[in-house]
Structures are given as C-alpha cells and as structure tokens.
PDB file of N, CA and C in Angstrom:
ATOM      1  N   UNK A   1       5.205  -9.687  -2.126  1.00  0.00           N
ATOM      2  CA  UNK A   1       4.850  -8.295  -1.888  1.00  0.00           C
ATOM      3  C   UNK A   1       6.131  -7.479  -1.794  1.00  0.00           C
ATOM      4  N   UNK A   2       5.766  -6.397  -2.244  1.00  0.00           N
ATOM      5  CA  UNK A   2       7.304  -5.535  -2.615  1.00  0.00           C
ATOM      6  C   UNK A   2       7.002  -4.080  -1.891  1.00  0.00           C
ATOM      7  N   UNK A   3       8.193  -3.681  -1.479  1.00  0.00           N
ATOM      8  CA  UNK A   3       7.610  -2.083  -1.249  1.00  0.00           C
ATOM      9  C   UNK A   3       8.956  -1.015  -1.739  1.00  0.00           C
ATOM     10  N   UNK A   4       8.448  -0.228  -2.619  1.00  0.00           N
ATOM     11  CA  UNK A   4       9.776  -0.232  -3.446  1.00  0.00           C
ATOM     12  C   UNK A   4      10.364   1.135  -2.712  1.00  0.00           C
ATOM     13  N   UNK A   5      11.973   1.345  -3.048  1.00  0.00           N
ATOM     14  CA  UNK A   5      12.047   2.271  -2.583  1.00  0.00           C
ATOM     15  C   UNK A   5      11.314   3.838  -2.366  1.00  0.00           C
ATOM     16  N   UNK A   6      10.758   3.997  -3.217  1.00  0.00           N
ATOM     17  CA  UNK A   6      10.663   5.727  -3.657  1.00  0.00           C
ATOM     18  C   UNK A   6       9.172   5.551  -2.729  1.00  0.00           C
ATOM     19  N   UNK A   7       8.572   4.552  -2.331  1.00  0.00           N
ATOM     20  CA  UNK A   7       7.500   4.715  -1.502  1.00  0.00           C
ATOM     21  C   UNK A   7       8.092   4.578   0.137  1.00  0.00           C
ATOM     22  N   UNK A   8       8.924   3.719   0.210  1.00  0.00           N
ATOM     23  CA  UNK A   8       9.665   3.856   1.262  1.00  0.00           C
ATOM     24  C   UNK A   8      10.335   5.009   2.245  1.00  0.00           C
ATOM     25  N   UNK A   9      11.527   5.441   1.084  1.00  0.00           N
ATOM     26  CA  UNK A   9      11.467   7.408   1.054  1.00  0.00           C
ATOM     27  C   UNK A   9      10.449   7.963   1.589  1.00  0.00           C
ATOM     28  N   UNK A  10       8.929   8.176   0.930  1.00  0.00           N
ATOM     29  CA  UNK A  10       8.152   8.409   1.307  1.00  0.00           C
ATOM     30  C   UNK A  10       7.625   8.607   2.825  1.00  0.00           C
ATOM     31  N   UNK A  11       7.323   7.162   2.768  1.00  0.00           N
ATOM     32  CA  UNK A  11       6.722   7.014   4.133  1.00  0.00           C
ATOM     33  C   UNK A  11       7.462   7.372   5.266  1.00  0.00           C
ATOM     34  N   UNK A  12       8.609   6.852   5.260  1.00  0.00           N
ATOM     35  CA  UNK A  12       9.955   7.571   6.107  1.00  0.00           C
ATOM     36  C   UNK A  12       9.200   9.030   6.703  1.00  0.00           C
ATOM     37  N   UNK A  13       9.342   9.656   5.111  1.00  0.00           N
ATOM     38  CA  UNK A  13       9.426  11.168   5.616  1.00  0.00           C
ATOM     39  C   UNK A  13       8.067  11.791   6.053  1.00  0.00           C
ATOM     40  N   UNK A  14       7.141  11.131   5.573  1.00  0.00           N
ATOM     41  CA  UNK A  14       5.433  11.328   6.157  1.00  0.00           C
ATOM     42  C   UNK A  14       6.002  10.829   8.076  1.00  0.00           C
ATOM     43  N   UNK A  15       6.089   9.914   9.006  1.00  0.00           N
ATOM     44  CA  UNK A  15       6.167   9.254   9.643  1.00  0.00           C
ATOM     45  C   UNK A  15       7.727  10.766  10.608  1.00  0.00           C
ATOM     46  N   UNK A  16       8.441  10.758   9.919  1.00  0.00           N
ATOM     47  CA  UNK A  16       9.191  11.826  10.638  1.00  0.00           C
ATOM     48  C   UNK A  16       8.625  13.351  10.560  1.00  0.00           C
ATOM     49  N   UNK A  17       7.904  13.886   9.517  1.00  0.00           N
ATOM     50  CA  UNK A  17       6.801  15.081   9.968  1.00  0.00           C
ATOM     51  C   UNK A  17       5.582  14.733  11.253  1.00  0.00           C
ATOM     52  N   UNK A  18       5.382  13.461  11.390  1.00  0.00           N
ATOM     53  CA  UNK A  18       4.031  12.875  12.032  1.00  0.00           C
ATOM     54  C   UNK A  18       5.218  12.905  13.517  1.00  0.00           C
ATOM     55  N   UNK A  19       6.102  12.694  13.575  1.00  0.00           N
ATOM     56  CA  UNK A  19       7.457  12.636  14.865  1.00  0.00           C
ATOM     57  C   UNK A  19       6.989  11.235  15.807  1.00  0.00           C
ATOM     58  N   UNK A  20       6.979  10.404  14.895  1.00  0.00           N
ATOM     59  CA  UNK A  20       5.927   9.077  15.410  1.00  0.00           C
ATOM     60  C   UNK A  20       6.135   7.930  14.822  1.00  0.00           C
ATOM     61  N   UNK A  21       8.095   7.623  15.856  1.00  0.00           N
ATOM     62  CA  UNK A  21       8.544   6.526  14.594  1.00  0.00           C
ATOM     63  C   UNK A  21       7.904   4.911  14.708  1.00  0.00           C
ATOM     64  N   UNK A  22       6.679   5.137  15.413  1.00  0.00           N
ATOM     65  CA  UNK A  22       6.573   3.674  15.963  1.00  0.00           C
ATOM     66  C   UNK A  22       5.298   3.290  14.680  1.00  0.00           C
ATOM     67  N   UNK A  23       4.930   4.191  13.885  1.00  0.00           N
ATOM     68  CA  UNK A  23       3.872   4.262  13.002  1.00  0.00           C
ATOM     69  C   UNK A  23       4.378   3.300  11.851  1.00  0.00           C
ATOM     70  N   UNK A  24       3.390   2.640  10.945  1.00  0.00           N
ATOM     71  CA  UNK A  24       3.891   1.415   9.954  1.00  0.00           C
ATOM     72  C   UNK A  24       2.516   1.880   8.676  1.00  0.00           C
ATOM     73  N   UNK A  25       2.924   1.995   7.560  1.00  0.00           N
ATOM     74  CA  UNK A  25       2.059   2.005   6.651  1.00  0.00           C
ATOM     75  C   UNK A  25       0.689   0.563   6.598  1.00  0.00           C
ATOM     76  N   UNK A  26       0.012   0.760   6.691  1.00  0.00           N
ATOM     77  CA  UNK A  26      -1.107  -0.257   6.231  1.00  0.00           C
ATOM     78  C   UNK A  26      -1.447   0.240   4.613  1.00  0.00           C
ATOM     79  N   UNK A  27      -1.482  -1.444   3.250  1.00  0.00           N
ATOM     80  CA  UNK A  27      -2.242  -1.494   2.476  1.00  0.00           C
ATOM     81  C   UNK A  27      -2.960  -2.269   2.750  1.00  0.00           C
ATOM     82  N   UNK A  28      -4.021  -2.209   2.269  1.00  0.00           N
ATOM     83  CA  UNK A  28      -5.026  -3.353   2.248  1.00  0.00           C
ATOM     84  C   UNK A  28      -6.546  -3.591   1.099  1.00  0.00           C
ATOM     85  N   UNK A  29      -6.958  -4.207   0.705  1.00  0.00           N
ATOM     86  CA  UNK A  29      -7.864  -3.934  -0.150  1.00  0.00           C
ATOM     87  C   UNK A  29      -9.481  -3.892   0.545  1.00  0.00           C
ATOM     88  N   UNK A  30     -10.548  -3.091  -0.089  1.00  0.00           N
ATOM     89  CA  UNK A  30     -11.956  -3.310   0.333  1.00  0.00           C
ATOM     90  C   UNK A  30     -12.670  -3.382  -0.884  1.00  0.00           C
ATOM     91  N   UNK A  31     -14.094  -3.880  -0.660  1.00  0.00           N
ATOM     92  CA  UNK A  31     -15.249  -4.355  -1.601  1.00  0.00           C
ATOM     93  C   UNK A  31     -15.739  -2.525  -1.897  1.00  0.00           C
ATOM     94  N   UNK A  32     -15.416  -2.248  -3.483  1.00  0.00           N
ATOM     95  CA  UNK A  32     -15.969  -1.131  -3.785  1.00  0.00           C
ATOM     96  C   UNK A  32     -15.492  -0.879  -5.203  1.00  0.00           C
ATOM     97  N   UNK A  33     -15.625   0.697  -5.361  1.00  0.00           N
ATOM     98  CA  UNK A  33     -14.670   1.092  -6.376  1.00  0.00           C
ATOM     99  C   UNK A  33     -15.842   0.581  -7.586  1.00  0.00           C
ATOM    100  N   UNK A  34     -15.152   1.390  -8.597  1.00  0.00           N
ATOM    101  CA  UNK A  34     -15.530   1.138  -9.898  1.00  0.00           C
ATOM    102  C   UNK A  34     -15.234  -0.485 -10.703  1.00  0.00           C
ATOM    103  N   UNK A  35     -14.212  -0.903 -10.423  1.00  0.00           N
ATOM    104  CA  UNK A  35     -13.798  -2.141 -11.140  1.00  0.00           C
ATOM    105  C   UNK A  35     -14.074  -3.438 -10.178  1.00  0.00           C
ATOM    106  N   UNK A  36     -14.534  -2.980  -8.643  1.00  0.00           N
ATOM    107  CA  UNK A  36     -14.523  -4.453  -8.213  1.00  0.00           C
ATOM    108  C   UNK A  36     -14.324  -4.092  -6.399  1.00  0.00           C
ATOM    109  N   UNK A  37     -12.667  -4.264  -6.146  1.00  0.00           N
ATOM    110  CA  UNK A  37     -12.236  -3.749  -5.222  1.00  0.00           C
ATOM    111  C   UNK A  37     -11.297  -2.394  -4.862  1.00  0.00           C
ATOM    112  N   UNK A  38     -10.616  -2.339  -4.158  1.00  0.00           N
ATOM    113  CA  UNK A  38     -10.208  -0.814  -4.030  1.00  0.00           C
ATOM    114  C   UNK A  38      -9.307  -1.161  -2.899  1.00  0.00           C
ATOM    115  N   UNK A  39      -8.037  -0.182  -3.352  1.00  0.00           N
ATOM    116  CA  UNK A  39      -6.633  -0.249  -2.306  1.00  0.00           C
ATOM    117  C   UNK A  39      -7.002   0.758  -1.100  1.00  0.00           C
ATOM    118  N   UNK A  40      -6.339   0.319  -0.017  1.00  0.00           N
ATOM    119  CA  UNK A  40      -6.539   1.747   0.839  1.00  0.00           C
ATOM    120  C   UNK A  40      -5.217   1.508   1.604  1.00  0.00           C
ATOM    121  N   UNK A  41      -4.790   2.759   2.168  1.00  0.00           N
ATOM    122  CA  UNK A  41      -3.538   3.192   2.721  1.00  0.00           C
ATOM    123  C   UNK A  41      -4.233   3.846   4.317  1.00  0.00           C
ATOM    124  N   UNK A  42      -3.474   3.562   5.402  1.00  0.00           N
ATOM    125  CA  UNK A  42      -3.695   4.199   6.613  1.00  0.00           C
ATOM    126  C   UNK A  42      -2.506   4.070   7.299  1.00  0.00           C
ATOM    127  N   UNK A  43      -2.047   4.954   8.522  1.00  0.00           N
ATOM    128  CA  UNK A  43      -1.043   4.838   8.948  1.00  0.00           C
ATOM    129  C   UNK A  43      -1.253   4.244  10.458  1.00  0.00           C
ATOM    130  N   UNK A  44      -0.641   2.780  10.897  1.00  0.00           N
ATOM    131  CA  UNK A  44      -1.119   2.320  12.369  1.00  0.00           C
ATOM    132  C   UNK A  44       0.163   2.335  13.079  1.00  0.00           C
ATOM    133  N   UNK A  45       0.245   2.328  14.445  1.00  0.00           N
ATOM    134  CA  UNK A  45       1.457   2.509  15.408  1.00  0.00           C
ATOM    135  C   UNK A  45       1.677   0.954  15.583  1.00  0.00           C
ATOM    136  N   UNK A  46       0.293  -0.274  15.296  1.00  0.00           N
ATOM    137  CA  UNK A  46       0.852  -1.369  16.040  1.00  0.00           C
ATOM    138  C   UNK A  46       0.490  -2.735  14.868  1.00  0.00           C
ATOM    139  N   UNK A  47       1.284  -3.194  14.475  1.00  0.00           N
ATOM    140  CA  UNK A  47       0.924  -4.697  13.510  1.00  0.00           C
ATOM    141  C   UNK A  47      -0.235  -5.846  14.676  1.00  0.00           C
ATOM    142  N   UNK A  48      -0.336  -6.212  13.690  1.00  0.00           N
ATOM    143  CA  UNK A  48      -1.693  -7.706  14.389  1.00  0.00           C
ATOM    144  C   UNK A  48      -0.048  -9.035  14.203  1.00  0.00           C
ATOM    145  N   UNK A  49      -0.440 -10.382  15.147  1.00  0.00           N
ATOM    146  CA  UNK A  49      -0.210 -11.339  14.754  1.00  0.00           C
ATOM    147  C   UNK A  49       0.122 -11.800  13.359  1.00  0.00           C
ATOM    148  N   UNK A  50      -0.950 -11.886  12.663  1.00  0.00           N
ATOM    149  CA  UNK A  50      -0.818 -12.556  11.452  1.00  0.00           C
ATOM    150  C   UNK A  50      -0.701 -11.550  10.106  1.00  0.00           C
ATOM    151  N   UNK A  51      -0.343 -10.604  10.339  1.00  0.00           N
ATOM    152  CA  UNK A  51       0.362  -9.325   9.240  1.00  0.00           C
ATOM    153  C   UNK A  51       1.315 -10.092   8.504  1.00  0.00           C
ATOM    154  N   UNK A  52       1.243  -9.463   7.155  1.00  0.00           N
ATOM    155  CA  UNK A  52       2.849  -9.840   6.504  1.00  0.00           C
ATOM    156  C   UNK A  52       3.337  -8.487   6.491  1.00  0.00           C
ATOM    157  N   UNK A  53       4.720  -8.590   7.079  1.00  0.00           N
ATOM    158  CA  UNK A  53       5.259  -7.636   7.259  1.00  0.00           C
ATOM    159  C   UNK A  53       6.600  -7.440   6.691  1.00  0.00           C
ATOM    160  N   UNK A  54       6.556  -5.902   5.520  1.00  0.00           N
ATOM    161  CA  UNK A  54       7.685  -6.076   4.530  1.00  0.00           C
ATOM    162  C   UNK A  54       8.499  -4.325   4.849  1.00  0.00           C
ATOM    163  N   UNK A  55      10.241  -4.693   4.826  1.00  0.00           N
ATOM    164  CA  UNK A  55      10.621  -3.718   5.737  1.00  0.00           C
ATOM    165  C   UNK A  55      11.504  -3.391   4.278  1.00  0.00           C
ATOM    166  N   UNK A  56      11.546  -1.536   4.316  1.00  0.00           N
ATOM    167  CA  UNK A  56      12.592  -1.385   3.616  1.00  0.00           C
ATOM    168  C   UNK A  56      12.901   0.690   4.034  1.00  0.00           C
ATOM    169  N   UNK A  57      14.297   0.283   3.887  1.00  0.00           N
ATOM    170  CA  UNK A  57      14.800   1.936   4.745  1.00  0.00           C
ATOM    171  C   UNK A  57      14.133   2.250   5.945  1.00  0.00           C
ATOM    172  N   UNK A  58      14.084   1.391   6.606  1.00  0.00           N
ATOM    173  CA  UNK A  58      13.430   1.847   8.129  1.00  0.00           C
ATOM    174  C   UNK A  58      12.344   1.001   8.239  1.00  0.00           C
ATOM    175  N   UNK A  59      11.131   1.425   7.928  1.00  0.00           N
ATOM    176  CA  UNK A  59      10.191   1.490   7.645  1.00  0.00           C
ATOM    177  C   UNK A  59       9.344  -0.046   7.416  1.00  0.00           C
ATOM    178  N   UNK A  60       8.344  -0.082   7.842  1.00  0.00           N
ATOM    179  CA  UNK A  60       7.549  -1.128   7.717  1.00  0.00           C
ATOM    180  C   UNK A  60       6.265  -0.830   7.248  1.00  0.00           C
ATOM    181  N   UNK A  61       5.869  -1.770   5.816  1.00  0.00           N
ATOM    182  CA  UNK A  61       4.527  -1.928   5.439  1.00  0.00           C
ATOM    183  C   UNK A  61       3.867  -3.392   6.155  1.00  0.00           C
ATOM    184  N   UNK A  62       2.743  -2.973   6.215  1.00  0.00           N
ATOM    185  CA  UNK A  62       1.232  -3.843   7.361  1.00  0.00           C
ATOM    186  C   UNK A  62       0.268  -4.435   5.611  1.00  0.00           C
ATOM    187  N   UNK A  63       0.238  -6.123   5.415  1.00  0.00           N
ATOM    188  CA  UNK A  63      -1.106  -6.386   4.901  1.00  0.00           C
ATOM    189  C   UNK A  63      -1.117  -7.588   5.648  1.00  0.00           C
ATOM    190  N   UNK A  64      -2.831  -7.175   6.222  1.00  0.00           N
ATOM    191  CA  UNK A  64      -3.624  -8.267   6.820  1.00  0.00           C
ATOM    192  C   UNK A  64      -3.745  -9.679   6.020  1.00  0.00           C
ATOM    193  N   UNK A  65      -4.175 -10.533   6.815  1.00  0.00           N
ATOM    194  CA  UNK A  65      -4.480 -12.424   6.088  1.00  0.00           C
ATOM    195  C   UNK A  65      -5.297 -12.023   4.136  1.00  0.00           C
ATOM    196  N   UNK A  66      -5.762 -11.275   4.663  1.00  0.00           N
ATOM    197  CA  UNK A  66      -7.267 -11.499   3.814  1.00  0.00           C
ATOM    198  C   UNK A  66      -6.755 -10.220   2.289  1.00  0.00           C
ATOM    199  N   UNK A  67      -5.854  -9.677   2.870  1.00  0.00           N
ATOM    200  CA  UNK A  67      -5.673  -8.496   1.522  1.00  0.00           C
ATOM    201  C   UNK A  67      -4.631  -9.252   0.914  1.00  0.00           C
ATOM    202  N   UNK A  68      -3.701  -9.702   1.973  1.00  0.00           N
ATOM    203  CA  UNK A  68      -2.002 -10.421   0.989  1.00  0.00           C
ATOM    204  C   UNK A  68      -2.557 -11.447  -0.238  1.00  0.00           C
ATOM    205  N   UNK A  69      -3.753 -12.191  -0.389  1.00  0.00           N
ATOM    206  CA  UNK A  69      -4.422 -12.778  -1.107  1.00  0.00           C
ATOM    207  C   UNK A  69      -4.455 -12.189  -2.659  1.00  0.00           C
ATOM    208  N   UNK A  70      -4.783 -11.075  -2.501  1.00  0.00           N
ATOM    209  CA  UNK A  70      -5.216 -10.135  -3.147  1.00  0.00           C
ATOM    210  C   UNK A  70      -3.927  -9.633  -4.065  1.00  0.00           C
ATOM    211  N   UNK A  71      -3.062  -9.197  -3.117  1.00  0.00           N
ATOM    212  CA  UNK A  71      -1.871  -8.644  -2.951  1.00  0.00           C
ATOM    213  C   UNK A  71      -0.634  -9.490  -3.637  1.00  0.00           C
ATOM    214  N   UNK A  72      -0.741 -10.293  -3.087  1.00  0.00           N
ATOM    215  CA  UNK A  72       0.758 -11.333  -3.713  1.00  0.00           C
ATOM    216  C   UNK A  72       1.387 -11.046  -4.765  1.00  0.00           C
ATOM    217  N   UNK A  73       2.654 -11.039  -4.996  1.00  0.00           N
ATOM    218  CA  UNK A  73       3.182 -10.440  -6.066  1.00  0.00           C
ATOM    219  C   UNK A  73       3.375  -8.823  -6.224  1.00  0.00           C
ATOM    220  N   UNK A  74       2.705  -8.126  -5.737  1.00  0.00           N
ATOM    221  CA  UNK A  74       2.385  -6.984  -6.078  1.00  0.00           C
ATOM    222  C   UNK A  74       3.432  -5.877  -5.753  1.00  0.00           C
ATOM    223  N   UNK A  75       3.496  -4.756  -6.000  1.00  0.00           N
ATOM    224  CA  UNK A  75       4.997  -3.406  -5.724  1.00  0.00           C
ATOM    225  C   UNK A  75       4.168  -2.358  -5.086  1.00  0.00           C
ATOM    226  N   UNK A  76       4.254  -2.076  -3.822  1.00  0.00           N
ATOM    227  CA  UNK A  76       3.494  -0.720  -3.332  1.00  0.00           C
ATOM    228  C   UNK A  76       4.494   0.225  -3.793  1.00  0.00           C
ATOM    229  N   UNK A  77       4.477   1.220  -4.585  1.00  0.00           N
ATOM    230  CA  UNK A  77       5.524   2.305  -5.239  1.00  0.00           C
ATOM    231  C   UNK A  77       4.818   3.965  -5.028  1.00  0.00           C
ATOM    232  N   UNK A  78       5.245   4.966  -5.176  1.00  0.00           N
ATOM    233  CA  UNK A  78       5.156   6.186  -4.676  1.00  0.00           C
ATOM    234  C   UNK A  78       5.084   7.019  -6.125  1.00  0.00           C
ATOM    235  N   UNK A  79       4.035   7.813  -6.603  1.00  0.00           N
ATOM    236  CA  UNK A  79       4.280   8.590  -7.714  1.00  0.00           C
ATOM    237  C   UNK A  79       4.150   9.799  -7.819  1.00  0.00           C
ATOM    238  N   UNK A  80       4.849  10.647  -8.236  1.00  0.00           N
ATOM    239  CA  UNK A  80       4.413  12.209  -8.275  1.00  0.00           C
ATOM    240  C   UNK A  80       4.177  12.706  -9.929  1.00  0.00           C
ATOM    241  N   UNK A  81       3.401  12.939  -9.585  1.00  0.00           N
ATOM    242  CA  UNK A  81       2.979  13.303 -11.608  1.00  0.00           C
ATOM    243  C   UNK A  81       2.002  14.497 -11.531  1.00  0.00           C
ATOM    244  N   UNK A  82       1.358  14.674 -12.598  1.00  0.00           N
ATOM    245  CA  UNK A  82       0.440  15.710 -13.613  1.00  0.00           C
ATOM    246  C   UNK A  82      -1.012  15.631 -12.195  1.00  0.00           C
ATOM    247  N   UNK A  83      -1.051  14.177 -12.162  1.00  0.00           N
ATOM    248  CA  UNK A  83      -2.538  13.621 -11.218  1.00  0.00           C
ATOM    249  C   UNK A  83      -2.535  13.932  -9.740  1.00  0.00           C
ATOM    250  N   UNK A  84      -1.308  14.976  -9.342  1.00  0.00           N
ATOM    251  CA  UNK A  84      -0.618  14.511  -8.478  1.00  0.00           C
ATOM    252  C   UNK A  84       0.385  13.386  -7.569  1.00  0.00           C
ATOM    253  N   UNK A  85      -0.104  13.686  -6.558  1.00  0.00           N
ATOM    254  CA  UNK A  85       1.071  12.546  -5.747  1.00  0.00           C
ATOM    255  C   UNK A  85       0.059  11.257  -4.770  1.00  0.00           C
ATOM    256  N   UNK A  86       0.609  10.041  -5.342  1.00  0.00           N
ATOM    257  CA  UNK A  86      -0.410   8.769  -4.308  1.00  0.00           C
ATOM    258  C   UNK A  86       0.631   7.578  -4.470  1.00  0.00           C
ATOM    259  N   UNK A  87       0.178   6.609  -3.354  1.00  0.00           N
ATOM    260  CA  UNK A  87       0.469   5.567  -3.280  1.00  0.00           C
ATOM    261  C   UNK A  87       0.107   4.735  -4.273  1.00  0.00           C
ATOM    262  N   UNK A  88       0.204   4.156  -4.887  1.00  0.00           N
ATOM    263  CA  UNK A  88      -0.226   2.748  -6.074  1.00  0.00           C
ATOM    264  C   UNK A  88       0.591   1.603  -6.112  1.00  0.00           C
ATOM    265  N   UNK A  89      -0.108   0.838  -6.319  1.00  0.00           N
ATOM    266  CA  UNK A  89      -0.014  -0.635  -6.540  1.00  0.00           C
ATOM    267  C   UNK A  89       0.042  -1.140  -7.553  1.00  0.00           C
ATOM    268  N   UNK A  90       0.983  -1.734  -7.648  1.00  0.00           N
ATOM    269  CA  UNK A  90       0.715  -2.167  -9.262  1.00  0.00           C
ATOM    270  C   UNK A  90       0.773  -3.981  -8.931  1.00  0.00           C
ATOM    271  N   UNK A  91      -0.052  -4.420  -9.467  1.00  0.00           N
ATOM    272  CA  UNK A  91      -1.104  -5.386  -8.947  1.00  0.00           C
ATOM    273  C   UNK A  91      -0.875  -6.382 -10.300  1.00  0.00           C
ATOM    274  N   UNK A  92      -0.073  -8.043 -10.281  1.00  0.00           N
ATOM    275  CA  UNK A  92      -0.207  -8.214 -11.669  1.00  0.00           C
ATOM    276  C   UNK A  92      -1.312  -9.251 -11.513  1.00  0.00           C
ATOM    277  N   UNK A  93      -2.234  -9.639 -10.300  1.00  0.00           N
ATOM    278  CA  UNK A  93      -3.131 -10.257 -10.139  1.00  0.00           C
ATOM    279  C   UNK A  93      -4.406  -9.425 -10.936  1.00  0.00           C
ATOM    280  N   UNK A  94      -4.532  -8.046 -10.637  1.00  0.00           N
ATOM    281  CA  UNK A  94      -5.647  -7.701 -11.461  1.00  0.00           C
ATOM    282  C   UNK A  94      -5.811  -7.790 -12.846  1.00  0.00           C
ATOM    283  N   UNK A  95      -7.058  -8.563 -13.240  1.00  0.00           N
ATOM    284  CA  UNK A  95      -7.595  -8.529 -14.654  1.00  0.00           C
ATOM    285  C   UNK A  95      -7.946  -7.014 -15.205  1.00  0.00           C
ATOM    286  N   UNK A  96      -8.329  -6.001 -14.590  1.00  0.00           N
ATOM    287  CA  UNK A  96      -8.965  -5.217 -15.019  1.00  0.00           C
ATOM    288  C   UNK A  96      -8.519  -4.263 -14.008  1.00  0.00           C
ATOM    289  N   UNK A  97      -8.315  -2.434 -14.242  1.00  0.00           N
ATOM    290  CA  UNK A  97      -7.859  -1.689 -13.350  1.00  0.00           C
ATOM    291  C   UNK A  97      -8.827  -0.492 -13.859  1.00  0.00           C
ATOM    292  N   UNK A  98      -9.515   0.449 -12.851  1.00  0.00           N
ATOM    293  CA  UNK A  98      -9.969   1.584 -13.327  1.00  0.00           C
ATOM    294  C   UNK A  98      -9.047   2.968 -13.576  1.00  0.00           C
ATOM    295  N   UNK A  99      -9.614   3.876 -14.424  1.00  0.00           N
ATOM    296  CA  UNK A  99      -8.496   5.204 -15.026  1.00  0.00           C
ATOM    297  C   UNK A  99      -8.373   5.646 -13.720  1.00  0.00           C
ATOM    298  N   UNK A 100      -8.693   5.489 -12.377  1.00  0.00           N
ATOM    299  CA  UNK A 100      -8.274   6.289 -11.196  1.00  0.00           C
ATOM    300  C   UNK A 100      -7.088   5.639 -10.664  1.00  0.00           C
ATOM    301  N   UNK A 101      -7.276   3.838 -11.322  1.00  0.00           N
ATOM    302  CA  UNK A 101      -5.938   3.484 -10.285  1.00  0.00           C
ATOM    303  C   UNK A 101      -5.925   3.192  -8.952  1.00  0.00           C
ATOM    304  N   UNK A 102      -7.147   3.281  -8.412  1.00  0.00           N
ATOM    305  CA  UNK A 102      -7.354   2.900  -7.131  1.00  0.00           C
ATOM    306  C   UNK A 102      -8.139   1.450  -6.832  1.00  0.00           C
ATOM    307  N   UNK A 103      -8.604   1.017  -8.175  1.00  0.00           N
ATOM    308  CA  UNK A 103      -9.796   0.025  -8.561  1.00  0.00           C
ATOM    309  C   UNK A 103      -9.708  -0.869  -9.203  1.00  0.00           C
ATOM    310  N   UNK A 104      -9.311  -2.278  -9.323  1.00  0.00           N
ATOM    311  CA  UNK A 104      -9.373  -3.513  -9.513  1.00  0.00           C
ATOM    312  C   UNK A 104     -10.284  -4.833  -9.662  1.00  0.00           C
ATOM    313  N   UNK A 105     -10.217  -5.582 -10.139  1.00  0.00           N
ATOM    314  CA  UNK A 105     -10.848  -6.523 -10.168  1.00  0.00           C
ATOM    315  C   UNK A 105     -10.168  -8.117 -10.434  1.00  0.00           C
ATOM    316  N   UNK A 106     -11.038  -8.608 -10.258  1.00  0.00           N
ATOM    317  CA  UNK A 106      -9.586 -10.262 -10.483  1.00  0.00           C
ATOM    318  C   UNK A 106     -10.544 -11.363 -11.266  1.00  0.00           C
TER     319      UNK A 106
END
C-alpha cells in the first residue's frame, strides 16, 4: 500500500484547515457501486489495533484487516482535473473499474 505524495500534501493541508493534527485519513472499501465494490475516504482522530498504517509527510493513512485485502499493492494519490478534485486509488488488483472511478471489482 502506497500513499503518494501529492495525496499526502493534501491531507496535510485538509487536517491543518480542520486545526486537528491528531486526525489520520481512513481508505477502505464497501459492498456497492456500479462494478462491485467502492472506495471510501473519512477522516478519524484514532487507528484500531490491527490497522495498516502507512506514513508519509506527517501524515498517516488508516486501512482496516478486511479492506488491505482488497487494497494490497495499491497508490492512494490526489487529483485535480476537468472532474474536479478526489482521492483515487489506483488498484492493480481490480479486474474491472467504473467511468466514476470510485467502483471496482476483482
């Protein structure tokens, strides 16, 4: 699991507007979405036990037992474009991805 810089940047600076440095990005995946499953992003103040926990410029990303599965291999990266601005994953476990980008399957 990777968390690349320019999402890092990111979160940093979400987390210093929020003035709440004890906060850690959560990814994680759920049962939905168009292709299967679906990424989700939340911001928590406290990790669990069994988190994998990946640090870069400060900052700490949170995936639970059951998403890193999912996850392995994968780059949480930061994009600003035409679609606007989101978190994405680029996932080389998924077989199949929907045009939103939020939606996977394996």
């Amino acid at each position: 699991m990777m968390f690349s810089d320019n999402a890092a940047r990111k979160v940093k600076s979400l987390i210093e507007e929020e003035g709440n440095d004890s906060l850690k990005l959560r990814v994680y995946i759920t049962g939905g979405g168009c292709a299967g499953f679906s990424y989700g992003f939340k911001f928590e103040e406290d990790s669990k036990d069994d988190d994998t926990q990946v640090e870069n410029h400060g900052v700490t990303l949170l995936v639970d037992p059951m998403s890193i599965q999912y996850l392995a291999g994968s780059e949480v990266d930061y994009s600003e474009g035409l679609q606007g601005s989101q978190f994405i994953v680029k996932n080389p476990n998924a077989t199949t991805t929907c045009g939103c980008g939020s939606s996977f399957s394996i």
